[in-house]
Structures are given as C-alpha cells and as structure tokens.
N, C-alpha and C. Protein backbone atom coordinates (compact mmCIF):
# COMPACT_ATOMS: atom_id res chain seq x y z
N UNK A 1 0.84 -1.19 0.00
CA UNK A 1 0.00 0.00 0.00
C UNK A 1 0.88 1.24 0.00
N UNK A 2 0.51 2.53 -0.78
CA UNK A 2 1.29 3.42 -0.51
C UNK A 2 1.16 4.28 0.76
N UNK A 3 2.67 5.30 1.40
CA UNK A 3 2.50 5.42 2.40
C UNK A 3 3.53 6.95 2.40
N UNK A 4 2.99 7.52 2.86
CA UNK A 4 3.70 9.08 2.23
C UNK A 4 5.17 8.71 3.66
N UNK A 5 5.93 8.88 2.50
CA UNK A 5 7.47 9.24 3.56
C UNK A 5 8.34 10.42 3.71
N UNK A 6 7.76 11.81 3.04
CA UNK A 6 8.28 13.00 3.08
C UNK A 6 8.31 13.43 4.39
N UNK A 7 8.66 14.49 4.81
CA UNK A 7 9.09 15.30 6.25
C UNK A 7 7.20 15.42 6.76
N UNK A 8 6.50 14.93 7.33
CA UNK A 8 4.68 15.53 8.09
C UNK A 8 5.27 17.08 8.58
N UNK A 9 5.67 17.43 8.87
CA UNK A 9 5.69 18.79 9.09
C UNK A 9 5.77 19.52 7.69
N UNK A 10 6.00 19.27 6.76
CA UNK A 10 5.54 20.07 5.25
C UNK A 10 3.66 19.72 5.06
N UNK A 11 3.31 18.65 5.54
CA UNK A 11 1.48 18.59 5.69
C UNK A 11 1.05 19.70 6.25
N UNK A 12 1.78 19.86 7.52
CA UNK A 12 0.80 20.86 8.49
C UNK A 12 1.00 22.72 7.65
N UNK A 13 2.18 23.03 7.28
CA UNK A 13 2.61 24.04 6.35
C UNK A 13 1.45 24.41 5.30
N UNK A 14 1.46 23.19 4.20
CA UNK A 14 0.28 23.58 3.52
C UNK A 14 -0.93 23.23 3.69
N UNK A 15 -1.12 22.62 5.14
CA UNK A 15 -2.36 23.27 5.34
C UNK A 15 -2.49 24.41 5.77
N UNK A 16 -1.33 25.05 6.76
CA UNK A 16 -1.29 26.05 7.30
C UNK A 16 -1.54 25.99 9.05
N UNK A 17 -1.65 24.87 9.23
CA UNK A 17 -1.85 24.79 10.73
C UNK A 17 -1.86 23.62 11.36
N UNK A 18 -1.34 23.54 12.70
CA UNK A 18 -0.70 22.12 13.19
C UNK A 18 -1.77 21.35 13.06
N UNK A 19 -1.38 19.89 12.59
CA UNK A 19 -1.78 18.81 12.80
C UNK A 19 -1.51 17.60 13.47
N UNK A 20 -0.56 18.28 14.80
CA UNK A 20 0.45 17.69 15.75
C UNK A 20 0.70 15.93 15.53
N UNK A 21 1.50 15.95 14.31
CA UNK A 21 1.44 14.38 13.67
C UNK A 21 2.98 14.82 14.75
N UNK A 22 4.09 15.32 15.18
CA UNK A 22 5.24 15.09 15.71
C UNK A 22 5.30 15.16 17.61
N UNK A 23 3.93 14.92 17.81
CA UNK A 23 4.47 15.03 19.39
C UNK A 23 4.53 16.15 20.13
N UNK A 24 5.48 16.35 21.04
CA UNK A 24 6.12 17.16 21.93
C UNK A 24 6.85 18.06 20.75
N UNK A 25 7.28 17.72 19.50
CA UNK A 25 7.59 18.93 19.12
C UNK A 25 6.51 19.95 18.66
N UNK A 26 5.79 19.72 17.97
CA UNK A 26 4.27 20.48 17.77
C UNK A 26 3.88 21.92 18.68
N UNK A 27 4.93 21.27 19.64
CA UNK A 27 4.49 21.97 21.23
C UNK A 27 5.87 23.13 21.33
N UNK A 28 6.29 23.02 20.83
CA UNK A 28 8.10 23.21 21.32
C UNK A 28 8.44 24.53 20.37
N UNK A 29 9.57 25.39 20.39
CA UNK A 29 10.02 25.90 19.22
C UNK A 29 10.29 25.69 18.04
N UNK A 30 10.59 24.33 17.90
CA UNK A 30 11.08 23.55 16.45
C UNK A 30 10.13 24.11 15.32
N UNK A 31 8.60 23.86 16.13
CA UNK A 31 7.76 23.97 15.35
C UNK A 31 7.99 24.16 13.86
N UNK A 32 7.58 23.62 12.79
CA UNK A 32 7.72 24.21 11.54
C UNK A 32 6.56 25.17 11.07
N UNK A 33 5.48 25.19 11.26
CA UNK A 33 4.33 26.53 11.33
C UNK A 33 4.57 27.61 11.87
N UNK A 34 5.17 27.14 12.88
CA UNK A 34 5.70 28.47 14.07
C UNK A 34 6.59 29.25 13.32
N UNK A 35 7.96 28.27 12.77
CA UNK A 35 9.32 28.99 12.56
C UNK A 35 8.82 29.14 10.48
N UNK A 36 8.26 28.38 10.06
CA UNK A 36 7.90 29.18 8.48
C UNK A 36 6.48 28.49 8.29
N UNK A 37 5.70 29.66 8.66
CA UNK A 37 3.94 29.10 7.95
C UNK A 37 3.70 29.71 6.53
N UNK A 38 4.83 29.51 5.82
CA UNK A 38 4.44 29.66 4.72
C UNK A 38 4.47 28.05 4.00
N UNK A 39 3.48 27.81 2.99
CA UNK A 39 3.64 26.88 2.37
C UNK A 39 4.83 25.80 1.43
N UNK A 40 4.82 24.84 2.01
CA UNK A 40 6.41 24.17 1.27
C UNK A 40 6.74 24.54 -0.35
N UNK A 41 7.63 24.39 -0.67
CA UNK A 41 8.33 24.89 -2.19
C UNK A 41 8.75 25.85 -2.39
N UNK A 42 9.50 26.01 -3.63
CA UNK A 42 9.93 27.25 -3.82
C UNK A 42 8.95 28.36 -3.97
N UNK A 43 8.43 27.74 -4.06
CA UNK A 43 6.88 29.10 -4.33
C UNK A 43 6.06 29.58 -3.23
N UNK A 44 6.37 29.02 -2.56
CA UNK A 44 6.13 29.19 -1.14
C UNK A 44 5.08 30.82 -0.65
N UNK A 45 6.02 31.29 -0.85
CA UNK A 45 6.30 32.34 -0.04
C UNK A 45 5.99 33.39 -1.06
N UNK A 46 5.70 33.25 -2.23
CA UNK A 46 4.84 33.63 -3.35
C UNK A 46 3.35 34.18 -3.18
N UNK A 47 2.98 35.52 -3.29
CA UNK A 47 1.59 36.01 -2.79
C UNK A 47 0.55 35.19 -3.73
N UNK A 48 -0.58 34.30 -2.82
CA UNK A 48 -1.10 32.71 -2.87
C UNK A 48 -2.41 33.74 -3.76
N UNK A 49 -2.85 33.31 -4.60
CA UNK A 49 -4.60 33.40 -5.09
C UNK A 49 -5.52 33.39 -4.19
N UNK A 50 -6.39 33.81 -4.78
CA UNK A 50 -7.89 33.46 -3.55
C UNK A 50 -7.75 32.36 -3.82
N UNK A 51 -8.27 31.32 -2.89
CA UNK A 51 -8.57 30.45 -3.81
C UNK A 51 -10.14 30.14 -4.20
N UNK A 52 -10.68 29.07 -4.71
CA UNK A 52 -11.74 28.95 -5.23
C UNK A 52 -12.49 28.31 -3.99
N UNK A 53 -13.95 27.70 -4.32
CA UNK A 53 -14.64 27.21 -3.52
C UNK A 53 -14.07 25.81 -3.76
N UNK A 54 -13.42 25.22 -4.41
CA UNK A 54 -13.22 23.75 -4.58
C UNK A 54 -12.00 24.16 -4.13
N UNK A 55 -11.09 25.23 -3.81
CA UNK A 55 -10.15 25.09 -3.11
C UNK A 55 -10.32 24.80 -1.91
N UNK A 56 -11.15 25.31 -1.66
CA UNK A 56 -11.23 25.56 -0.22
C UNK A 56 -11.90 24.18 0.48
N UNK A 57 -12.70 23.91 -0.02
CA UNK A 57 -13.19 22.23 0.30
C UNK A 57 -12.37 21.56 0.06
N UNK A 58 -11.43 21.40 -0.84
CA UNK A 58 -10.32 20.34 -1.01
C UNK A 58 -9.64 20.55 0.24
N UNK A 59 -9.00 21.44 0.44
CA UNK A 59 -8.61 21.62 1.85
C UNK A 59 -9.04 21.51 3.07
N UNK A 60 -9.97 21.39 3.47
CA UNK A 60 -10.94 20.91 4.31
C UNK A 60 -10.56 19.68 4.67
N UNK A 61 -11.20 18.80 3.55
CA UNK A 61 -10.53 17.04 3.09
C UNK A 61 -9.01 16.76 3.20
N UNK A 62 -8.17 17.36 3.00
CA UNK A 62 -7.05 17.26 2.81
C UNK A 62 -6.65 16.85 4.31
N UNK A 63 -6.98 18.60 5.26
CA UNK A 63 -6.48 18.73 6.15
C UNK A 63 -7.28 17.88 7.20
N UNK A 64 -8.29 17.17 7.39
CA UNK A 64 -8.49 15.77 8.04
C UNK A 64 -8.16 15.05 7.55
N UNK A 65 -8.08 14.67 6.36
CA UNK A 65 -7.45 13.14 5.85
C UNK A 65 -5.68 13.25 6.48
N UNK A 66 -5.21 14.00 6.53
CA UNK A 66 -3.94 14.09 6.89
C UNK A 66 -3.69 13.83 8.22
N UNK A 67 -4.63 15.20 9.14
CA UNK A 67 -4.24 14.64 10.75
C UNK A 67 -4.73 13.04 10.94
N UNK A 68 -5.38 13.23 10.31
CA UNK A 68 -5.74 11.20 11.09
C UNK A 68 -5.37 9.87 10.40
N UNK A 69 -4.32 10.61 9.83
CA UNK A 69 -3.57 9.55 8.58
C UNK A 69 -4.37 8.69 7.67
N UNK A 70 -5.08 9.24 6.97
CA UNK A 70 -5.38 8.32 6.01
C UNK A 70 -5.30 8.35 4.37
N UNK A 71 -4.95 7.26 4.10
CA UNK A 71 -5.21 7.60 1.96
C UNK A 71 -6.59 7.99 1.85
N UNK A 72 -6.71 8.44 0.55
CA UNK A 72 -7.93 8.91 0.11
C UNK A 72 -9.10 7.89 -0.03
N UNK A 73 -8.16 6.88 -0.39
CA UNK A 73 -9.21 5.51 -0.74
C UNK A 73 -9.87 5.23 0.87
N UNK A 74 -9.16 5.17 1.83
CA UNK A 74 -9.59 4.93 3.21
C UNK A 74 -10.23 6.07 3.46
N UNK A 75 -10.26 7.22 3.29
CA UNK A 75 -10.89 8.53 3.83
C UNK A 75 -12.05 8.25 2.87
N UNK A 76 -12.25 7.94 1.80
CA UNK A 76 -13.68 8.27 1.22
C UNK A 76 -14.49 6.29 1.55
N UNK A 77 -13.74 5.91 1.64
CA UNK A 77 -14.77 4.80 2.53
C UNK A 77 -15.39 5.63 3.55
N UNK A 78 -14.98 5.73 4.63
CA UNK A 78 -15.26 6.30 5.46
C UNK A 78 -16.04 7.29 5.63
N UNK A 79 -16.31 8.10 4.22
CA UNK A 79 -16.86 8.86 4.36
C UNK A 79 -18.41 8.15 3.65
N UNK A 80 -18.10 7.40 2.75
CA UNK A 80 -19.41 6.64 2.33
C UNK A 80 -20.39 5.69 3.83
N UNK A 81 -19.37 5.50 4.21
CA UNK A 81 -20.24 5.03 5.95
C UNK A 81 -20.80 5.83 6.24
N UNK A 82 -20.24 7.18 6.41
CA UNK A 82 -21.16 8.31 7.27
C UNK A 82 -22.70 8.35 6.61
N UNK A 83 -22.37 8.07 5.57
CA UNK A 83 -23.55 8.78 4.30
C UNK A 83 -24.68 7.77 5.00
N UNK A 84 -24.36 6.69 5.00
CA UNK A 84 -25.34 5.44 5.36
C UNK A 84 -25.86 5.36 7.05
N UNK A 85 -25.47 6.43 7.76
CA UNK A 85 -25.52 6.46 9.33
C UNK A 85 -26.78 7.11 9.40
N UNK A 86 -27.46 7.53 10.60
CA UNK A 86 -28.55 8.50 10.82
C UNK A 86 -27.85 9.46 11.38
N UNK A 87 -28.54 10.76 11.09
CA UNK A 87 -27.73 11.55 11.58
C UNK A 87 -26.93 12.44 10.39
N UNK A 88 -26.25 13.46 11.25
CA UNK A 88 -25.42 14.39 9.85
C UNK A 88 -24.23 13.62 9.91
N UNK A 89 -24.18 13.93 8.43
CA UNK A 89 -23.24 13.12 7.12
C UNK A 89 -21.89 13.26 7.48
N UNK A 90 -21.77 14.91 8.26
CA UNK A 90 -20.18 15.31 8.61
C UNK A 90 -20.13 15.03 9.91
N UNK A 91 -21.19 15.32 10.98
CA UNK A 91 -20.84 15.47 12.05
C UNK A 91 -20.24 12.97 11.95
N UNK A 92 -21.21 12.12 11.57
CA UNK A 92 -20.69 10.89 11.69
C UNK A 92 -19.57 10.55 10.90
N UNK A 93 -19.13 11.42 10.30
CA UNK A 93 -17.32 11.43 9.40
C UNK A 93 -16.86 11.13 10.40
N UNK A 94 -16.94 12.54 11.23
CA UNK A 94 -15.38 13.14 12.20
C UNK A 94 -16.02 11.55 13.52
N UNK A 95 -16.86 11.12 13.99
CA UNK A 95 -17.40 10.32 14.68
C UNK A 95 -16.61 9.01 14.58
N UNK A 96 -16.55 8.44 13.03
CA UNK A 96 -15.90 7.51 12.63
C UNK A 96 -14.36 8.06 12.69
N UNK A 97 -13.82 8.50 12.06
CA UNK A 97 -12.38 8.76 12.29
C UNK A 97 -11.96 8.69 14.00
N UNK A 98 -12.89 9.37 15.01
CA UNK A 98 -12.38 9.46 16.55
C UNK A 98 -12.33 7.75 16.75
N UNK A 99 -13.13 7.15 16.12
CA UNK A 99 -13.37 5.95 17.25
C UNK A 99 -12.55 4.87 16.24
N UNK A 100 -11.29 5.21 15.50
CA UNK A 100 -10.03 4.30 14.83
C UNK A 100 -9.14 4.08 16.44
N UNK A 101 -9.00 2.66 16.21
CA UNK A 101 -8.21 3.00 17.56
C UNK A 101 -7.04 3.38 17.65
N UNK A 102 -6.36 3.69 16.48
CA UNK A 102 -5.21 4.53 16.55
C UNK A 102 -5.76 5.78 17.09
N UNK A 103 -6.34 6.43 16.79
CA UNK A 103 -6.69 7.58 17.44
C UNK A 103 -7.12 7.88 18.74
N UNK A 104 -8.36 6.61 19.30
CA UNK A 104 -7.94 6.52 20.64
C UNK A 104 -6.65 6.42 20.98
N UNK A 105 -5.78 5.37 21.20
CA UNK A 105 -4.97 5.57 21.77
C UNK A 105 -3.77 6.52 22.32
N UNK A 106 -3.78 7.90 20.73
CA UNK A 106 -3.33 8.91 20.89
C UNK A 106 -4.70 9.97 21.75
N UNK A 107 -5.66 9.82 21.84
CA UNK A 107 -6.76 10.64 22.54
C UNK A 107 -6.59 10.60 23.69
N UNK A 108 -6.28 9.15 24.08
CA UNK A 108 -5.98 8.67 26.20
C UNK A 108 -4.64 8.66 26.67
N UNK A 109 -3.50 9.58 25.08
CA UNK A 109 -2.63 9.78 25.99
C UNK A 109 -1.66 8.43 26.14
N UNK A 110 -1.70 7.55 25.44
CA UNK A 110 -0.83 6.10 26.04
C UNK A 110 0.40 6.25 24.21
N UNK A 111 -0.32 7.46 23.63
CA UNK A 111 1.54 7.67 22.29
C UNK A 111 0.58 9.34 22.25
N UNK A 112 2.52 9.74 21.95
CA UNK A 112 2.29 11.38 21.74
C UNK A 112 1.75 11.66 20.23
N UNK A 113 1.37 11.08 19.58
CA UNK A 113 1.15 11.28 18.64
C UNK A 113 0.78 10.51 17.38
N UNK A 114 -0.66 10.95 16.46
CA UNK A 114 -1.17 9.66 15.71
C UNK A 114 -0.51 8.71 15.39
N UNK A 115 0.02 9.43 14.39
CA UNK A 115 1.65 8.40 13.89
C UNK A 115 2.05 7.28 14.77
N UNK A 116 2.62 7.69 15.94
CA UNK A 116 2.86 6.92 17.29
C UNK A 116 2.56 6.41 17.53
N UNK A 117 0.86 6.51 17.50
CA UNK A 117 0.22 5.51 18.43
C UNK A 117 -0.42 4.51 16.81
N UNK A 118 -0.03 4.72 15.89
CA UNK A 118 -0.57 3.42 14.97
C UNK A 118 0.50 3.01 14.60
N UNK A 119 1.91 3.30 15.31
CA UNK A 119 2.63 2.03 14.79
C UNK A 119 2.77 1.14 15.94
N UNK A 120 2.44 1.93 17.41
CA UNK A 120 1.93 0.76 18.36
C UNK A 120 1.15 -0.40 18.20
N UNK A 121 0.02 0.41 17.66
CA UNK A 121 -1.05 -0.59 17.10
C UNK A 121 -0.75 -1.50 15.68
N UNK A 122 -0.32 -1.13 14.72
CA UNK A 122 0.75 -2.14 13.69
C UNK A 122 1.60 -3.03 14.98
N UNK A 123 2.46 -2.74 15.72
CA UNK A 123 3.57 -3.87 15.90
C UNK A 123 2.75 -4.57 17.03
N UNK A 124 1.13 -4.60 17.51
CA UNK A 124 0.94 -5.40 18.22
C UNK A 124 1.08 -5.36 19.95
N UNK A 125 1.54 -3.79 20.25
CA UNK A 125 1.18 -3.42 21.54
C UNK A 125 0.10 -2.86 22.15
N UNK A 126 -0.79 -3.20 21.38
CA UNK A 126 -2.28 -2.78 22.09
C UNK A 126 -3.55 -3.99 22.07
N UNK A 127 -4.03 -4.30 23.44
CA UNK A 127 -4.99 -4.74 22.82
C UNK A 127 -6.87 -4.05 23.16
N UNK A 128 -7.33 -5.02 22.76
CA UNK A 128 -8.77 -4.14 23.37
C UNK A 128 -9.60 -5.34 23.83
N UNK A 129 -9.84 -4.74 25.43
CA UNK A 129 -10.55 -6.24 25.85
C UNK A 129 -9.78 -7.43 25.85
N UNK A 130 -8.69 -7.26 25.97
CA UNK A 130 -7.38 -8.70 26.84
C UNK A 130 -7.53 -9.20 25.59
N UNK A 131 -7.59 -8.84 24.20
CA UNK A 131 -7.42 -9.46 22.73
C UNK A 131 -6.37 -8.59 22.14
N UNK A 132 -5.05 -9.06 21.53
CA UNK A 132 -4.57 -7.89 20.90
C UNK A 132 -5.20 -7.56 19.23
N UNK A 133 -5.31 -6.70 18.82
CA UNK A 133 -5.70 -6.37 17.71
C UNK A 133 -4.80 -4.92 17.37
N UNK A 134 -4.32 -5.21 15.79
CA UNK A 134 -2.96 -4.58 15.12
C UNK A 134 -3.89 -4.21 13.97
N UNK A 135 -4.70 -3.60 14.39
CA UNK A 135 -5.89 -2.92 12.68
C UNK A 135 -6.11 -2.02 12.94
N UNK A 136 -5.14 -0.53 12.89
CA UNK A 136 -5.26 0.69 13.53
C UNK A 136 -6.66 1.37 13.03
N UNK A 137 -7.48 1.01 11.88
CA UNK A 137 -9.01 1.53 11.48
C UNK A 137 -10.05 0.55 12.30
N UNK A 138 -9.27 -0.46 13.18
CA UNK A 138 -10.58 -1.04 14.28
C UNK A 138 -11.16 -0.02 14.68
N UNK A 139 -12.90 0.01 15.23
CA UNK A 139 -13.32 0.93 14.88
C UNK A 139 -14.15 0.67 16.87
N UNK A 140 -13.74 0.84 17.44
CA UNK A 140 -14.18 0.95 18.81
C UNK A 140 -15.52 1.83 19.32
N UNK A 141 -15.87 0.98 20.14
CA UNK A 141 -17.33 0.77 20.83
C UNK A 141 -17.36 1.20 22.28
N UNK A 142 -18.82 1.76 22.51
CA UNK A 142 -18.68 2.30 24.12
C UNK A 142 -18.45 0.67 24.85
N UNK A 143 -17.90 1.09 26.10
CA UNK A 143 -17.61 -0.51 26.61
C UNK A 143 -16.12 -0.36 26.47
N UNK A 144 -15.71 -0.38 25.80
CA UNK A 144 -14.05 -1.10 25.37
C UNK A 144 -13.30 -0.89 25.87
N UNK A 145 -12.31 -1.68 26.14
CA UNK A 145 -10.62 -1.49 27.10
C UNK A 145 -9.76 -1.38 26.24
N UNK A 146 -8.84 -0.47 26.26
CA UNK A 146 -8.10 -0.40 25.56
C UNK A 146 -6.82 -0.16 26.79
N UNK A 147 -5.83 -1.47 26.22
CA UNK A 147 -4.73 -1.01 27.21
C UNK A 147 -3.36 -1.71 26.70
N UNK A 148 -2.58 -1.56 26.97
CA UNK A 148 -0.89 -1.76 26.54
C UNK A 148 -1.18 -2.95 27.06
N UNK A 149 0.01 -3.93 25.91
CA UNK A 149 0.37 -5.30 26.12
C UNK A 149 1.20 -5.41 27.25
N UNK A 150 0.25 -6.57 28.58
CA UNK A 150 1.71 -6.68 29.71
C UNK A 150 3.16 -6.75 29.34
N UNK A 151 3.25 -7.63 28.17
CA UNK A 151 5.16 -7.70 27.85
C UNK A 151 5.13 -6.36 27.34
N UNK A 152 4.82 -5.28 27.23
CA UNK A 152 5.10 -4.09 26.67
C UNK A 152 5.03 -2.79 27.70
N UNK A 153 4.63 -3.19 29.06
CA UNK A 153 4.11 -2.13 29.74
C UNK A 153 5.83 -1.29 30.14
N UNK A 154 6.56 -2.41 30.28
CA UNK A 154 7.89 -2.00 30.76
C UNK A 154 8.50 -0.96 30.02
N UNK A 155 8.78 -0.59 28.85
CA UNK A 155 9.24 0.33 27.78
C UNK A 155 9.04 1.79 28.77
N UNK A 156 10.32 2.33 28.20
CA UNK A 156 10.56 3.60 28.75
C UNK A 156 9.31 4.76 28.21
N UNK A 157 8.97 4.31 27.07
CA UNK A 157 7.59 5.25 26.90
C UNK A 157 6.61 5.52 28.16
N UNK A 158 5.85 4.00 27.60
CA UNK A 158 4.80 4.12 28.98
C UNK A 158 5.50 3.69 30.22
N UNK A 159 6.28 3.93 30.66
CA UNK A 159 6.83 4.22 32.00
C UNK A 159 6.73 5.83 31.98
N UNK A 160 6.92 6.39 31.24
CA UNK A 160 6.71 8.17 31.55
C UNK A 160 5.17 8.66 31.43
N UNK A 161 4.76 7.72 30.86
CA UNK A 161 3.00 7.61 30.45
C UNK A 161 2.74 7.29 32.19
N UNK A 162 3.12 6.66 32.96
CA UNK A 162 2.20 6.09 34.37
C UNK A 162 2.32 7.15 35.18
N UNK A 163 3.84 8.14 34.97
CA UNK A 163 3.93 9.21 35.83
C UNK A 163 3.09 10.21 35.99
N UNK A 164 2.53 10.15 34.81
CA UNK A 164 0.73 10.98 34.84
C UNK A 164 1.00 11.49 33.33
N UNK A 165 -0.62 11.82 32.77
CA UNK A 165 -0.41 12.45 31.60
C UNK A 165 -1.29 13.68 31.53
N UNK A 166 -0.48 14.48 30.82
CA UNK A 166 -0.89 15.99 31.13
C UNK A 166 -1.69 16.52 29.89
N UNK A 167 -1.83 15.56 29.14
CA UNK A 167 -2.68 16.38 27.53
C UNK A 167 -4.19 16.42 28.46
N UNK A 168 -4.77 16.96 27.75
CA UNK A 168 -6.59 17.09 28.07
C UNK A 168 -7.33 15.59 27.68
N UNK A 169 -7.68 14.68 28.54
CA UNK A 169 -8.49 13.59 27.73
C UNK A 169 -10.15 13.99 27.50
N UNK A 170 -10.59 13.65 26.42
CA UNK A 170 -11.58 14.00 26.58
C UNK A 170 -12.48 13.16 27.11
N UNK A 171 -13.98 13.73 27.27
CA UNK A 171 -14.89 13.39 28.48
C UNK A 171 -15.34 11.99 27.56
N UNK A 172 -15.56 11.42 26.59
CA UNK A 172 -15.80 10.17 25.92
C UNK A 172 -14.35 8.89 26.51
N UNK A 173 -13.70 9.25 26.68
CA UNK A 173 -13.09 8.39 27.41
C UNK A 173 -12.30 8.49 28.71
N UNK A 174 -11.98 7.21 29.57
CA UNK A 174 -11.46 7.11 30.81
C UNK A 174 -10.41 6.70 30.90
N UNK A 175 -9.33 7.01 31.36
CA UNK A 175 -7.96 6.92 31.30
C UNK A 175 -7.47 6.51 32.83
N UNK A 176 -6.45 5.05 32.63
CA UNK A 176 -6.10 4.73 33.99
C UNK A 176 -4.70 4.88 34.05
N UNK A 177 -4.02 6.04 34.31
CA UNK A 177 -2.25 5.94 33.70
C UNK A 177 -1.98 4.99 34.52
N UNK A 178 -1.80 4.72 35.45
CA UNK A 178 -1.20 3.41 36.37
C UNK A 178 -1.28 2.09 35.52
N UNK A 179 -2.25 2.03 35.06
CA UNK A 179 -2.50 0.72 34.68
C UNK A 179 -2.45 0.60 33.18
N UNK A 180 -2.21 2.08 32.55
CA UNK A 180 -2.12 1.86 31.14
C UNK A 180 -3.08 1.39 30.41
N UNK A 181 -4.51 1.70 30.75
CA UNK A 181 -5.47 1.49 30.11
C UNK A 181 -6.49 2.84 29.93
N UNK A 182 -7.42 2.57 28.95
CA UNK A 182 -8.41 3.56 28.44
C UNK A 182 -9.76 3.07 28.37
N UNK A 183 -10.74 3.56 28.78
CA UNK A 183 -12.23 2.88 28.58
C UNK A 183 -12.53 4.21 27.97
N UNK A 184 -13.65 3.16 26.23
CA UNK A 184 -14.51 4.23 25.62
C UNK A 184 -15.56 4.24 26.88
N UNK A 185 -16.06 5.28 27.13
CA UNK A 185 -17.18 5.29 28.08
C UNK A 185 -18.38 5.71 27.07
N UNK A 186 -18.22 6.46 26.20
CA UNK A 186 -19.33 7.13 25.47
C UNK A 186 -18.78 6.93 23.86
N UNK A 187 -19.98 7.48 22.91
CA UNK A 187 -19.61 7.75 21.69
C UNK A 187 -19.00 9.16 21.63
N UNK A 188 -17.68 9.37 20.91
CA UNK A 188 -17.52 11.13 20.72
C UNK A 188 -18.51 11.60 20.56
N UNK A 189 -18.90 12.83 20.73
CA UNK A 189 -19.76 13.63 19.85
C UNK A 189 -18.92 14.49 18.80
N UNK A 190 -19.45 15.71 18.07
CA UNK A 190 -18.80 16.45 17.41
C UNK A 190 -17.35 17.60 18.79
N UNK A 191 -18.44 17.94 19.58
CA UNK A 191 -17.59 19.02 20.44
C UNK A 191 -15.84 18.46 20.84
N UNK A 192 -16.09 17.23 20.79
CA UNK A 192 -14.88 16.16 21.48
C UNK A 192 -13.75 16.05 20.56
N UNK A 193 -14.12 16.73 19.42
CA UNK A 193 -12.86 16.67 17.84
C UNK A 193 -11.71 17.61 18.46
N UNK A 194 -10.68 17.34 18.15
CA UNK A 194 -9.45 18.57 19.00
C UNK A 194 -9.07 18.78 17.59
N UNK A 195 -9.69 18.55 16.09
CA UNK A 195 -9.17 19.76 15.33
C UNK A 195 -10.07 20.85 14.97
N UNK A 196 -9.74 21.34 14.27
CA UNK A 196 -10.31 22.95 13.35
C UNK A 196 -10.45 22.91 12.29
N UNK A 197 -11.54 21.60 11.96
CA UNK A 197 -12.10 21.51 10.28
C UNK A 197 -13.78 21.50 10.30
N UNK A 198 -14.20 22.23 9.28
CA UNK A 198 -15.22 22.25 8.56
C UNK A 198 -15.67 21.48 7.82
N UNK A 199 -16.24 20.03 8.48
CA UNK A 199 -16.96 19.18 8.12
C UNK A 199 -18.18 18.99 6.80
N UNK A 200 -18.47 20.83 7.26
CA UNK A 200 -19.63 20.33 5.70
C UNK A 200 -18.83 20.79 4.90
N UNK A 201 -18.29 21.11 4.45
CA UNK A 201 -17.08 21.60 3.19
C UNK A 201 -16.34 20.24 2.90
N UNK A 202 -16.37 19.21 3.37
CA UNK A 202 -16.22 17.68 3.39
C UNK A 202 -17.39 17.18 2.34
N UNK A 203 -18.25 17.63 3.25
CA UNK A 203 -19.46 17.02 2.44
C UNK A 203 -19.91 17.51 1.23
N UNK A 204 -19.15 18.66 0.94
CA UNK A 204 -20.08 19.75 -0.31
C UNK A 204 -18.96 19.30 -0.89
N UNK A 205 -17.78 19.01 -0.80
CA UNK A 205 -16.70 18.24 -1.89
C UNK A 205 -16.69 16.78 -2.31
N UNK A 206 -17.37 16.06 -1.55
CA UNK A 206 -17.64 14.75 -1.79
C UNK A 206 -19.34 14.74 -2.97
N UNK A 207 -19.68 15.91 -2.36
CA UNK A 207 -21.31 15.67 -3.31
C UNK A 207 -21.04 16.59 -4.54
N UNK A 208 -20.26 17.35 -4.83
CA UNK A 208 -20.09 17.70 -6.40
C UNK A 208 -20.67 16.88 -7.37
C-alpha cells in the first residue's frame, strides 16, 4: 500500500496549521508553522490566489485526511459510511475517524502522537478487551478497554505515560495511567474533535 514518507511537518505548512502528527515537538520551538507558515516549495512564499470554492473544500478534506492519517481511498470509505448512518453526514465522518483505535490511543494519551500511536497498534502493543488487535481503522465501541500489552508495559515510553499524563483527555473516554489502560465510556460527539475543520465543506466536496 502506498504510504507518504516525506518530512509531516511540510502537511501541516500547507495546510497552514498544526496537525500535531510530531508530538512534543508540535508543542516546542522547532515547530515548523511556528518557525515558516508559509507553504512548502519554492513558491512558497509567493503572494497565494484566492482560492476557489473547490479550493477551499479540497482543503478541508485534505487537512483531516492528513491529521488522522489516512489515503484517500480509506478517507472516502469512510466517508461513504457516514452517508449510510442516521444523523449528519459530517458530524458521523469526524465520529468515525475518533473511534479508529489509533486515534484513541493517541486521545488517552498512552503515544504522543497519531503516527505513534498506529505504529503501536501495527507492531501489536495494544490490545482491546485482553485481545490484541494490530488494525489501527478497528473501529471501537462504548464498553471497550483499551490497554498496553503486559510484555510491553515495561518500555521507557509508557513508564513516563504512568507518571501521569498531562494532555486534556476527553470526556468520551477514561484513562487509567497506572494501569495503562483507556475505557470508551461514550460515543464522541462532534464538540470532542481537537481539530479545526469544517466538516460540511467535506461534504459539499464529496457531493459535487
């Protein structure tokens, strides 16, 4: 499958705003938005067009398909689910994307970052409900445990993970740092999204 291997800090650039795919740096001076928010290339820095209304929805799409890592082919599944849900079309997008458990696991705090926490979930340090499962688009349910593999708890990561974790969890899930586990307690709602996208501009680019 293809799998973008360029620098993620040129993503957040042209979108124009963090999509904290790097962690603790996101947070830090390094920042690349911080230190040049102008867009990658030589052209960069080139006074940009308006852009159009299909600009602007493409970007929309772009800039969620990116923070929550996905190809397009996986992002417009996903978005064909929503279509088939009750309920609004965008608000059950962003619904489905929260409840990948790569994304939990970066939500409760147990990896600094998406990226992070789905190659946890690729190499098989997570499971859910004392089962391991390595399918970072598993798609998690109120009820669920989500917690680090005992042969894995030892790692100097989550050893700094038990000392407490200081991001904001949100109120859809329960976080046990001691024990290195997470309970979905609820479904997200929309308010529970920690980015800054415009969902129906999703939808008005998918229904062209």
């Amino acid at each position: 499958m293809a799998r973008y291997t360029d620098s993620v800090c040129r993503m957040c650039r042209r979108e124009g705003t963090k999509l904290f795919l790097k962690g603790e740096k996101c947070f830090s001076t390094k920042c690349a938005v911080a230190n040049r928010p102008t867009p990658p290339g030589q052209h960069g820095q080139a006074r940009q067009r308006k852009a159009s209304e299909y600009g602007l929805q493409l970007r929309e799409k772009q800039k969620a398909r990116r923070c929550y890592g996905l190809m397009e082919g996986q992002f417009k599944r996903t978005f064909d689910r929503a279509t088939h849900m009750k309920g609004i079309t965008g608000e059950n997008l962003l619904q489905l994307l929260e409840q990948r458990l790569d994304n939990v696991v970066y939500r409760s705090g147990l990896a600094d970052s998406r990226p992070q926490a789905r190659q946890f979930v690729c190499h098989g340090l997570i499971t859910v409900n004392g089962k391991k499962v390595d399918i970072p688009s598993y798609s998690c349910k109120a009820g669920d445990v989500i917690s680090v593999r005992a042969t894995r708890k030892d790692m100097a990561h989550f050893q700094v993970v038990k000392e407490g974790i200081t991001r904001v969890i949100p109120q859809w899930l329960t976080v046990d740092a001691a024990n290195l586990t997470a309970t979905v307690s609820a479904l997200p709602n929309r308010e529970d999204v920690d980015i800054n996208v415009q969902e129906n501009m999703i939808v008005e680019f998918y229904s062209r």
